[in-house]
Protein backbone atom coordinates (compact mmCIF):
# COMPACT_ATOMS: atom_id res chain seq x y z
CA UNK A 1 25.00 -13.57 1.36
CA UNK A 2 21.40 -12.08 2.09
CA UNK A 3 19.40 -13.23 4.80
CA UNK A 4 16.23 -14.15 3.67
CA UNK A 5 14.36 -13.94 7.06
CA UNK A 6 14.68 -10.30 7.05
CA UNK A 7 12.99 -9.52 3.89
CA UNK A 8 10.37 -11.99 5.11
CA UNK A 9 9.57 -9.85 8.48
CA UNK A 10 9.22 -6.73 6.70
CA UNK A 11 6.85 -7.97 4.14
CA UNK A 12 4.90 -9.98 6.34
CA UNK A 13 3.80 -6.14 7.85
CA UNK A 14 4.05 -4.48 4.99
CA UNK A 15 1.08 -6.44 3.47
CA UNK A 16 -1.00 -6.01 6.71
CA UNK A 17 -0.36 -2.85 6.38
CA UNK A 18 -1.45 -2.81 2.38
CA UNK A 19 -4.80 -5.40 3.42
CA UNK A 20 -6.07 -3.22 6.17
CA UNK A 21 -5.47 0.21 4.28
CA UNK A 22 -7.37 -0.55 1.56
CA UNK A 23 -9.96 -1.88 3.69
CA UNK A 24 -13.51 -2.16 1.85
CA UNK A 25 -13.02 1.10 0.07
CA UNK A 26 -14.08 1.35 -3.00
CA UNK A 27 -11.15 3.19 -5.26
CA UNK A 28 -9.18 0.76 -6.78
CA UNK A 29 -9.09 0.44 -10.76
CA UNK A 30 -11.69 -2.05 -11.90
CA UNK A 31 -10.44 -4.72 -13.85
CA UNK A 32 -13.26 -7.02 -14.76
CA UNK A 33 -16.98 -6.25 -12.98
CA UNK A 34 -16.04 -8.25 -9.75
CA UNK A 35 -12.20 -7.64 -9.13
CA UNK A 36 -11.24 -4.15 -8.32
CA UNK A 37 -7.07 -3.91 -8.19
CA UNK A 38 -5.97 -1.88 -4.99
CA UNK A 39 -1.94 -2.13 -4.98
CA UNK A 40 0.77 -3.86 -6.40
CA UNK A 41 3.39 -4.45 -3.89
CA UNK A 42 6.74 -5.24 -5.40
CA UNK A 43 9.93 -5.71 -3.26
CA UNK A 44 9.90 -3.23 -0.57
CA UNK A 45 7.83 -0.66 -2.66
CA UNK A 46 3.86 -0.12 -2.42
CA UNK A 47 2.15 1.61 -5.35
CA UNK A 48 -1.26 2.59 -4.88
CA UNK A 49 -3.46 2.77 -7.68
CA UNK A 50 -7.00 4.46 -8.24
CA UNK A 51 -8.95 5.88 -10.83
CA UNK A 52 -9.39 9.76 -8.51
CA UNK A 53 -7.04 12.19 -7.19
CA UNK A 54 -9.18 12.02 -3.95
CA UNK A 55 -9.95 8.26 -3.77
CA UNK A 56 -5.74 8.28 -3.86
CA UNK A 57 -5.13 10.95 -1.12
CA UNK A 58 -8.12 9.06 0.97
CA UNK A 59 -5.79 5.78 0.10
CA UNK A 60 -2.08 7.42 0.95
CA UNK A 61 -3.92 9.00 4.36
CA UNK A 62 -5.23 5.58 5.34
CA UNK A 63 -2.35 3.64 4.83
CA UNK A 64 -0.26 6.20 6.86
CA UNK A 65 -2.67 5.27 9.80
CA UNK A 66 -1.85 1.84 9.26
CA UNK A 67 1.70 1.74 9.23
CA UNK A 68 2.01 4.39 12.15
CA UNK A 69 0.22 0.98 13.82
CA UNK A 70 3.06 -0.89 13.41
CA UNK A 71 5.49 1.49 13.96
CA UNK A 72 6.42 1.80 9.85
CA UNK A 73 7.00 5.10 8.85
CA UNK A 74 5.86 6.56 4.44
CA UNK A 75 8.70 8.09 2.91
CA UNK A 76 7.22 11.15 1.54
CA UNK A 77 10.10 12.27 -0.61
CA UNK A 78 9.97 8.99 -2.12
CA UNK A 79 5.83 9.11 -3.05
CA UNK A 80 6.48 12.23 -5.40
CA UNK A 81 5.71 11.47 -8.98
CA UNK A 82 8.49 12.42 -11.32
């Protein structure tokens, strides 16, 4: 049987970690004229989106500062695009 409580305590910082990453930034993809989409989170994964290479390495940099704030560490062999 899985416990469900674990899942639930690392997503709970997971999407802190998501929120306060993306911050105000503007590099998302626009969807419609007022709703920019930042991430998708599904499961334990996080994929960033943006429209620029830079606006994404600005995105992966930031949300390495905020996980390293709650002691959660990016896998960088698993961010490589195959």
């Amino acid at each position: 049987m899985v416990c469900l409580l674990s899942s639930l305590l690392f997503l709970i910082p997971l999407d802190w970690v998501s929120h306060h990453a993306a911050g105000d930034n503007e590099t998302g993809i626009q969807l419609t004229l007022l709703q920019k989409l930042e991430d998708l989170d599904f499961a334990q994964d996080l994929i960033l989106l943006s429209q620029k290479v830079a606006h994404m390495q600005q995105n992966f940099q930031l949300l390495q500062e905020q996980a390293a704030r709650v002691r959660l560490k990016v896998n960088a062999i698993n961010t490589i695009r195959r």
